[in-house]
N, C-alpha and C. Protein backbone atom coordinates (compact mmCIF):
# COMPACT_ATOMS: atom_id res chain seq x y z
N UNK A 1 85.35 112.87 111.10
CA UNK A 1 85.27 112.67 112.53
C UNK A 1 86.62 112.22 113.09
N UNK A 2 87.39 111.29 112.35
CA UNK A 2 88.49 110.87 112.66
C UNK A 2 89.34 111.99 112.95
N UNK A 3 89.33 113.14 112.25
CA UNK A 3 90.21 114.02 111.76
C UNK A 3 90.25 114.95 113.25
N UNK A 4 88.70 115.32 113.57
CA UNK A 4 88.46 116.10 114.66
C UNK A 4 89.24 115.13 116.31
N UNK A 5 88.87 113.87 116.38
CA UNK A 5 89.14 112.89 118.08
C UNK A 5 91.19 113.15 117.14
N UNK A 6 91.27 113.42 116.15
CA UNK A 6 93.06 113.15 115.95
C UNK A 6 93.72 114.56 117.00
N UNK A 7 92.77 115.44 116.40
CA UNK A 7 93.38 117.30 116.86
C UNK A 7 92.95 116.84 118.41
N UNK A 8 91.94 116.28 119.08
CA UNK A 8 91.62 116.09 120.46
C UNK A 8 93.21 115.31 120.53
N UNK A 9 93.97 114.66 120.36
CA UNK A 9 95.34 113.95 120.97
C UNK A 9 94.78 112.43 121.55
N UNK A 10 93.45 111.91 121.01
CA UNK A 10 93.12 110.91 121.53
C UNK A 10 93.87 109.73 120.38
N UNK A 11 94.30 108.51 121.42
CA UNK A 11 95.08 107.51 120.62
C UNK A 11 94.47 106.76 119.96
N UNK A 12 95.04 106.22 118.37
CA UNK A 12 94.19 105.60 117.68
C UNK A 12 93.27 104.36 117.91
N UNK A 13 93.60 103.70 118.83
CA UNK A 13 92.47 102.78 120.02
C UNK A 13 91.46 103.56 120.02
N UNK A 14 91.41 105.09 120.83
CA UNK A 14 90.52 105.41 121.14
C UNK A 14 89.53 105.93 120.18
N UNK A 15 90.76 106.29 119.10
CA UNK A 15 89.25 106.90 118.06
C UNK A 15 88.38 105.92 117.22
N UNK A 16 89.13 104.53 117.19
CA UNK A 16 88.69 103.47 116.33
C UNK A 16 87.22 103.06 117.17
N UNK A 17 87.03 103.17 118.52
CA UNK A 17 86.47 102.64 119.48
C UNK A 17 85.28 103.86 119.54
N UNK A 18 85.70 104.95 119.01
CA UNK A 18 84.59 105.93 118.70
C UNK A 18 83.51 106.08 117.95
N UNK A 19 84.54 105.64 116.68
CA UNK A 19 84.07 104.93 115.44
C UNK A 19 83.20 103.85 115.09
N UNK A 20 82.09 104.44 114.18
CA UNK A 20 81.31 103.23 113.80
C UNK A 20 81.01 103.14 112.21
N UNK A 21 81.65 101.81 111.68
CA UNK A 21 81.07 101.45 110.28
C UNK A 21 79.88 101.95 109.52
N UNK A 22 79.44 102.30 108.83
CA UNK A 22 77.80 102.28 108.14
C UNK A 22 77.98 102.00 107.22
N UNK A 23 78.85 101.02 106.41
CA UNK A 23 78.30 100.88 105.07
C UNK A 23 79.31 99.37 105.29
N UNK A 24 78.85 98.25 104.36
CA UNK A 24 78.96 96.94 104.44
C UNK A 24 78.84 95.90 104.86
N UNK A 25 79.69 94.91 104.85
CA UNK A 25 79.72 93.79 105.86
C UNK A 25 79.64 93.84 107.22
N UNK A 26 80.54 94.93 107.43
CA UNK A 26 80.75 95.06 108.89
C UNK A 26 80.00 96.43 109.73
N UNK A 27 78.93 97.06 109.01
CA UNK A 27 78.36 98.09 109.06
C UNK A 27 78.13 97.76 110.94
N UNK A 28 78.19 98.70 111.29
CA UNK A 28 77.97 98.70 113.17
C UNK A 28 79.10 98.25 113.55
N UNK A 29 80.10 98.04 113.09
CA UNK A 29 81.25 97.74 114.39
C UNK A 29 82.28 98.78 113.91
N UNK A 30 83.19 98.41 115.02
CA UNK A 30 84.01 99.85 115.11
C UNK A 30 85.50 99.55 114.26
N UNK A 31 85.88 100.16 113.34
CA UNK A 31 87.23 99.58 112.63
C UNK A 31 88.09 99.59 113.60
N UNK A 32 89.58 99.29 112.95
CA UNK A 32 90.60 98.62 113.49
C UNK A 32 91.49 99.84 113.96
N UNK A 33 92.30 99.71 114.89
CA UNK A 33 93.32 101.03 114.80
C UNK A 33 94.30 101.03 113.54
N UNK A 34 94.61 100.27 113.04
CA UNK A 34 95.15 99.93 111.88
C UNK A 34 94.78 101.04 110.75
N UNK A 35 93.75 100.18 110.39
CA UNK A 35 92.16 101.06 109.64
C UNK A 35 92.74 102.38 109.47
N UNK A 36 92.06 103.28 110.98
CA UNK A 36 92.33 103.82 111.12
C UNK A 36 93.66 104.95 110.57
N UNK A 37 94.50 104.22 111.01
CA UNK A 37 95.89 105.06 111.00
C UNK A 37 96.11 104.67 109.60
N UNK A 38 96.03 103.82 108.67
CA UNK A 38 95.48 104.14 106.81
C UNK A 38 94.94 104.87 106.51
N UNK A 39 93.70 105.15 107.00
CA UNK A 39 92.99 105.87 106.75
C UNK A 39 93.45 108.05 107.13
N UNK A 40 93.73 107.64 107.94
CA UNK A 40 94.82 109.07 108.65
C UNK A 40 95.85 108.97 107.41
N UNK A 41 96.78 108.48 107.22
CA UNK A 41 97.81 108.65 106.18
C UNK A 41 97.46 109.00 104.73
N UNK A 42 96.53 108.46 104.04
CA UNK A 42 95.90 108.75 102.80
C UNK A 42 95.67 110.00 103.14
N UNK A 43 94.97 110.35 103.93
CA UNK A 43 94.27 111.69 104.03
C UNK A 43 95.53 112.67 104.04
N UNK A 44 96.25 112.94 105.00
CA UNK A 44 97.36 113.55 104.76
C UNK A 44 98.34 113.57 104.14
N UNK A 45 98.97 112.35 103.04
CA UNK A 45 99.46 112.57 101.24
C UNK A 45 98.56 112.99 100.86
N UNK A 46 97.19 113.03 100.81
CA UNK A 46 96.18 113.61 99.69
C UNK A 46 96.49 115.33 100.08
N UNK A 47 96.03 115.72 101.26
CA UNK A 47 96.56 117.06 101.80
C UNK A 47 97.78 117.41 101.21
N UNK A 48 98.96 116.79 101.44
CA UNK A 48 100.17 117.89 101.03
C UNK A 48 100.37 117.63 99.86
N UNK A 49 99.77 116.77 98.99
CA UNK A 49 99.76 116.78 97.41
C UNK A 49 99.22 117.96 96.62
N UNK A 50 97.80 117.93 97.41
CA UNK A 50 97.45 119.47 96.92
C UNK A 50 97.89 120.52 97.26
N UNK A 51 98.89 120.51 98.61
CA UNK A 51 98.87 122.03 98.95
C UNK A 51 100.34 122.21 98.16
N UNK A 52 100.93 120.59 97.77
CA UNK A 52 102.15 121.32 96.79
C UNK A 52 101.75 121.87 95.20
N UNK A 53 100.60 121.63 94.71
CA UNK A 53 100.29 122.23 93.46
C UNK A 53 99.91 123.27 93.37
């Protein structure tokens, strides 16, 4: 979901605020833009890792 509000050009505020937890402590609230933009970066080293092999 993150991936899809990123290609929309919406700012990471906005997608964090889109966003909702389901699993843990904090299950129902919305992560951090922080979070977020970790979460964005892993994903894309994981992406060009594979597309270099």
């Amino acid at each position: 979901m993150a991936l899809l509000l990123r290609e929309q050009k919406l700012s990471l505020r906005d997608i964090a605020l889109r966003l909702v937890i389901t699993k843990g402590k904090k299950k129902g609230q919305h992560p951090s833009p922080a979070t977020v933009l970790r979460l964005l970066r892993e994903h894309d080293e994981s992406a060009a890792s594979t597309r270099q092999l």
